[in-house]
Protein backbone atom coordinates (compact mmCIF):
# COMPACT_ATOMS: atom_id res chain seq x y z
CA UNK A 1 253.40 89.50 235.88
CA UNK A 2 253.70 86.67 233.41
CA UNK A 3 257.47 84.92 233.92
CA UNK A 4 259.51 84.34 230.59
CA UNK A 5 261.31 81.15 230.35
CA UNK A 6 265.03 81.17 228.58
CA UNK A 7 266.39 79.78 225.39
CA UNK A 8 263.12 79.10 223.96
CA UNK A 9 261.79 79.61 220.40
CA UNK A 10 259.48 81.46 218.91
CA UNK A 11 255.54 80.35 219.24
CA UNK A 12 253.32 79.15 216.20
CA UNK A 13 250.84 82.06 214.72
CA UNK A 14 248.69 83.71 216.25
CA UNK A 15 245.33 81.80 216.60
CA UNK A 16 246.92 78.54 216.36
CA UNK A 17 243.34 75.70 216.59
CA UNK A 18 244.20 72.85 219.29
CA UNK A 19 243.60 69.79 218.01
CA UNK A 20 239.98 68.34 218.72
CA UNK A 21 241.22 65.40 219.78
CA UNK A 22 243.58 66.50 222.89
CA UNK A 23 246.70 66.35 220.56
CA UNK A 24 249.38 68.74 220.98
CA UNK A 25 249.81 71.26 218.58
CA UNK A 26 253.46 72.18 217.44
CA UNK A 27 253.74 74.92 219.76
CA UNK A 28 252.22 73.25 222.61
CA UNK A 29 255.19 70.44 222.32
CA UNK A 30 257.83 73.82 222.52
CA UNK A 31 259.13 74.92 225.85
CA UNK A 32 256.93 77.67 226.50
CA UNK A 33 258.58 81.01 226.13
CA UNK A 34 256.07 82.52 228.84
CA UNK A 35 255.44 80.83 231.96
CA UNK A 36 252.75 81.42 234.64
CA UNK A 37 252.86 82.63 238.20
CA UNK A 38 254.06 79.13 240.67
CA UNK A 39 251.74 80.41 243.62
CA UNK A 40 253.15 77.44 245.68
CA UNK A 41 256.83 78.72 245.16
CA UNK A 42 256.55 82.67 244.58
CA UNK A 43 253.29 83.11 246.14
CA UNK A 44 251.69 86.30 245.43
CA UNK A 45 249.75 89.10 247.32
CA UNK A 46 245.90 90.16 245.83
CA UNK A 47 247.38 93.64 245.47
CA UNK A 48 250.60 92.31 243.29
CA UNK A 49 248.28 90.83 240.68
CA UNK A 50 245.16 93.19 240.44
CA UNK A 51 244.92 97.12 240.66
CA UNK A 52 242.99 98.07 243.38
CA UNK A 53 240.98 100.67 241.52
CA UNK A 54 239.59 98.69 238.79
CA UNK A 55 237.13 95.60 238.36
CA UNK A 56 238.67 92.66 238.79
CA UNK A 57 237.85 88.84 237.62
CA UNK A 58 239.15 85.21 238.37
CA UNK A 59 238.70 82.15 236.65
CA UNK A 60 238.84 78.87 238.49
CA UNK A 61 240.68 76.32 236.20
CA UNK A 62 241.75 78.36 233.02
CA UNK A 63 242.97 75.18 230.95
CA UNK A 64 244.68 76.98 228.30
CA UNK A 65 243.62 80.02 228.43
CA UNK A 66 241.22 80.45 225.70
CA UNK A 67 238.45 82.52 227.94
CA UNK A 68 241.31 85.04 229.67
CA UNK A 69 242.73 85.81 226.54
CA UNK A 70 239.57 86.86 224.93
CA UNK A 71 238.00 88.66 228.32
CA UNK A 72 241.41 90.48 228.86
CA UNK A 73 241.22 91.84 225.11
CA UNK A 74 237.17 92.70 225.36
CA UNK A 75 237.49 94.40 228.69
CA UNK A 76 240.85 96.64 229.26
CA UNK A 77 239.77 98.48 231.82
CA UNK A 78 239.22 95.04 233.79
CA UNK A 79 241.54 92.99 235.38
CA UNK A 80 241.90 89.52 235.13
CA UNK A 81 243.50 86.24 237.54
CA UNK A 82 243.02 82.57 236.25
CA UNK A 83 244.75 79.92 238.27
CA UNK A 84 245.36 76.47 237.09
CA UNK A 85 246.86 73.36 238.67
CA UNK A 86 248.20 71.86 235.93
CA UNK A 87 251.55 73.54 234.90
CA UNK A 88 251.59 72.52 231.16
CA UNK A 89 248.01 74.38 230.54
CA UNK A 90 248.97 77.19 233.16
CA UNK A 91 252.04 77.65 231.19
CA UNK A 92 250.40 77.35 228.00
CA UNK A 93 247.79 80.06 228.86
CA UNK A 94 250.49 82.19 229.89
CA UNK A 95 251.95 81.77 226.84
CA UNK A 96 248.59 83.19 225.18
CA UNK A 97 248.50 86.06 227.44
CA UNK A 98 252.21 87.12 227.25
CA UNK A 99 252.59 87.13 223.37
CA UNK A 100 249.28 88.73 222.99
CA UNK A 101 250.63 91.62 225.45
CA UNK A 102 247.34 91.47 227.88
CA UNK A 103 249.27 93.07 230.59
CA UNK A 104 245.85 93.34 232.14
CA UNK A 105 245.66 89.60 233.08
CA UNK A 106 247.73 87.23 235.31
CA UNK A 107 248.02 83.75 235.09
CA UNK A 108 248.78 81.37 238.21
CA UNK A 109 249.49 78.22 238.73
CA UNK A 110 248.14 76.85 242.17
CA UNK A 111 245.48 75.56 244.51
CA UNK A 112 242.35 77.31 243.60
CA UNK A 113 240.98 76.65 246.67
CA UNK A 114 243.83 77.35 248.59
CA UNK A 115 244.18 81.05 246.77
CA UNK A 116 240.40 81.46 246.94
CA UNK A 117 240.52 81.30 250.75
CA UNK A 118 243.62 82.68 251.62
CA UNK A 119 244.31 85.43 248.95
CA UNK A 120 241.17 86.55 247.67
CA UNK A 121 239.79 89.28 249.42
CA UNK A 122 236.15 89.81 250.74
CA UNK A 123 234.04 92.26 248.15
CA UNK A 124 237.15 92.10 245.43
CA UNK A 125 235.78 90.30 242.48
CA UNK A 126 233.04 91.49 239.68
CA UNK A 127 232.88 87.73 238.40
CA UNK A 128 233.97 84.17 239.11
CA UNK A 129 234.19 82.36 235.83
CA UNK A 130 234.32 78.23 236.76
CA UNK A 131 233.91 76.64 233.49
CA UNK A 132 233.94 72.89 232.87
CA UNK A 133 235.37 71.52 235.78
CA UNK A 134 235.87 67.77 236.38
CA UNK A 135 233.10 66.70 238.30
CA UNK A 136 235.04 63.80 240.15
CA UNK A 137 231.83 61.29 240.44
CA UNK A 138 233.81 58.54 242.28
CA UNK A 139 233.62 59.17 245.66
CA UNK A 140 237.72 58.40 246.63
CA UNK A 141 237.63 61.73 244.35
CA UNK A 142 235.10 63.86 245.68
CA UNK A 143 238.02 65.84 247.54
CA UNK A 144 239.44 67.27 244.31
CA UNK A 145 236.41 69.42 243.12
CA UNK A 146 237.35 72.26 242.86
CA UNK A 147 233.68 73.45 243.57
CA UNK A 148 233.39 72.18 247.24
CA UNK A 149 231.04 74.06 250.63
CA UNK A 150 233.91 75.97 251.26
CA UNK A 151 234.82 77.19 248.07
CA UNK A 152 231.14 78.10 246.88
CA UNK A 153 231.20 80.20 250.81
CA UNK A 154 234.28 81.60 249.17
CA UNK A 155 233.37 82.90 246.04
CA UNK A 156 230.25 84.38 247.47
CA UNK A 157 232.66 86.03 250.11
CA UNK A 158 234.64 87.23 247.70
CA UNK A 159 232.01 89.02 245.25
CA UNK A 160 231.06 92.50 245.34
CA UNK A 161 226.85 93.34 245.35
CA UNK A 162 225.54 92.82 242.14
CA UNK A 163 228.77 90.36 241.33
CA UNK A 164 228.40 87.37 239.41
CA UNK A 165 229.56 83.68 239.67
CA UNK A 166 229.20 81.92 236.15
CA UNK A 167 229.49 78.37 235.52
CA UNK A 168 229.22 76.03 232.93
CA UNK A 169 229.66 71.90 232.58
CA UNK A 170 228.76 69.84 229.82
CA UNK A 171 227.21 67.05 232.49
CA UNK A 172 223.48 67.71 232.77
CA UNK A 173 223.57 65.48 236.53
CA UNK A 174 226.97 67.56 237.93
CA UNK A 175 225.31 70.79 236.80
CA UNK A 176 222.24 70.43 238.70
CA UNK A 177 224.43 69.31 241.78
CA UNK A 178 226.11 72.26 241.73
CA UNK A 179 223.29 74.66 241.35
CA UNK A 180 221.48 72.79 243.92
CA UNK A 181 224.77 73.56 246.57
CA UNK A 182 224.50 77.05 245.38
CA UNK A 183 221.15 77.53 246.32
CA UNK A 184 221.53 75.43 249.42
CA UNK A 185 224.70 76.69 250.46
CA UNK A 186 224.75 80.64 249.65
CA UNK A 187 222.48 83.85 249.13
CA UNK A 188 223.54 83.93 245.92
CA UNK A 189 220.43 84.43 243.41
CA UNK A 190 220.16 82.27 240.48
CA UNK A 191 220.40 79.97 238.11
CA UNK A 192 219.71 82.75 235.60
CA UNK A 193 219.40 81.04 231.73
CA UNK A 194 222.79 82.14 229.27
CA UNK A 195 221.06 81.56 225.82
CA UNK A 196 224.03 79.65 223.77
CA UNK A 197 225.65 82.44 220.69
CA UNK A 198 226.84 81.25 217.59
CA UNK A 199 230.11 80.85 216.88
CA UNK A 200 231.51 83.89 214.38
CA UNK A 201 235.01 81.11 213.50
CA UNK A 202 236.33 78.36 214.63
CA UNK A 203 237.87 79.71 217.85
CA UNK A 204 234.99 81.76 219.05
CA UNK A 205 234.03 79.47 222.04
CA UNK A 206 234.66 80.47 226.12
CA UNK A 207 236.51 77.66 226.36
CA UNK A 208 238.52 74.95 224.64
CA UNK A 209 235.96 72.71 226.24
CA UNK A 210 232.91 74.28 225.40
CA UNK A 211 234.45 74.45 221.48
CA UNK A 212 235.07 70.56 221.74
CA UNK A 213 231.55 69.89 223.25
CA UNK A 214 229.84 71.86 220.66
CA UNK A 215 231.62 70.55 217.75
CA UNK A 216 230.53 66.99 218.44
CA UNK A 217 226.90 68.11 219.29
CA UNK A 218 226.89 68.02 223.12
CA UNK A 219 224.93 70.16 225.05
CA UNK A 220 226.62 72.69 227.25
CA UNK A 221 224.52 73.93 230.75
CA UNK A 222 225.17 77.36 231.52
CA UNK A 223 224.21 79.45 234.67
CA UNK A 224 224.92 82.67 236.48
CA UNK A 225 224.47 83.47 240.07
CA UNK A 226 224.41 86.94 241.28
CA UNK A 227 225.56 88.40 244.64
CA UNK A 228 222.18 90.30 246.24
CA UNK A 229 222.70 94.39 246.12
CA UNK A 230 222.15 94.77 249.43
């Protein structure tokens, strides 16, 4: 269920381009007319967001929403969660999911960690998408990763055999930290190689982030980890 907000106008086109420089764009300034999921006020059950009977997904940090509205629209039959701190980009994703009518994907706003451990169910998830998260360096900051022991024992928990756990960063030293805890940490198998695609237009990028990195000509570090069969 995506929450509609009152009294609020209409939203720009359809395929609206964000601004490469973090500006808003008109409709981003608007009050959204779709609003996400507050997990921390209305705090929802696995079973209220997902079907039971099909696959289901979650993103970790879904920004604005770029990668759950085009997974949600490639993949019907799947079902989709993304859960973002930030209310202005959970908001604003909802905002792409709700006038797009993806009634097959949810958007939260919340405490991925918190949700991961306390919602998510063992065996419930095809994929974990985690892309681009901020890799905190500073070490008064290591606390908010979002990618910490307990959530990498987490989202192994929570994949099915044969799942997958993707992540991408655009920071060469925070990606091989993390794939190093992943091998460490879990019996997840990986880093498998995801060869980079070209870009069909100008919004054909997972992410908002991975479209800004590529644009200026930074490398983006991809990996998938699968959950063993058996």
């Amino acid at each position: 269920m995506i929450l509609p907000s009152e009294n609020t106008p209409e939203n720009s086109p359809s395929g609206e381009e964000s601004p490469l420089d973090g500006s808003p764009t008109e409709s981003e300034a608007r009050p959204p007319k779709f609003k996400a999921i507050d997990q921390f006020s209305t705090p929802q059950q696995w079973d209220q967001l997902v079907s039971l009977e099909r696959p289901a997904e979650l993103e970790i940090g879904s920004g604005k929403g770029l990668f759950l509205q085009n997974a949600a629209t490639a993949q019907p039959d799947h079902d989709f969660v993304g859960i973002e701190l930030a209310a202005k980009f959970a908001n604003r994703a909802a905002e792409r999911l709700g006038k797009r009518n993806l009634t097959n994907a949810k958007m939260l706003r919340g405490d991925a960690q918190r949700f991961l451990r306390e919602v998510v169910p063992d065996r419930s998830l095809v994929r974990v998408h985690v892309y681009f998260p901020d890799p905190w360096w500073r070490n008064k900051h290591k606390k908010r990763r979002v990618l910490n022991e307990q959530a990498l024992a987490d989202i192994e928990r929570a994949l099915v055999p044969g799942g997958e756990f993707h992540f991408w960063t655009d920071v060469l030293d925070y990606y091989e930290h993390i794939c190093g805890q992943v091998m460490d940490l879990t019996k997840l198998a990986g880093p498998r190689y995801v060869p980079q695609r070209t870009a069909a237009h100008s919004m054909d990028y997972t992410t908002h982030f991975e479209r800004r990195a590529r644009t200026h000509g930074q490398p983006v570090y991809r990996a998938i980890f699968l959950q063993p069969s058996s």
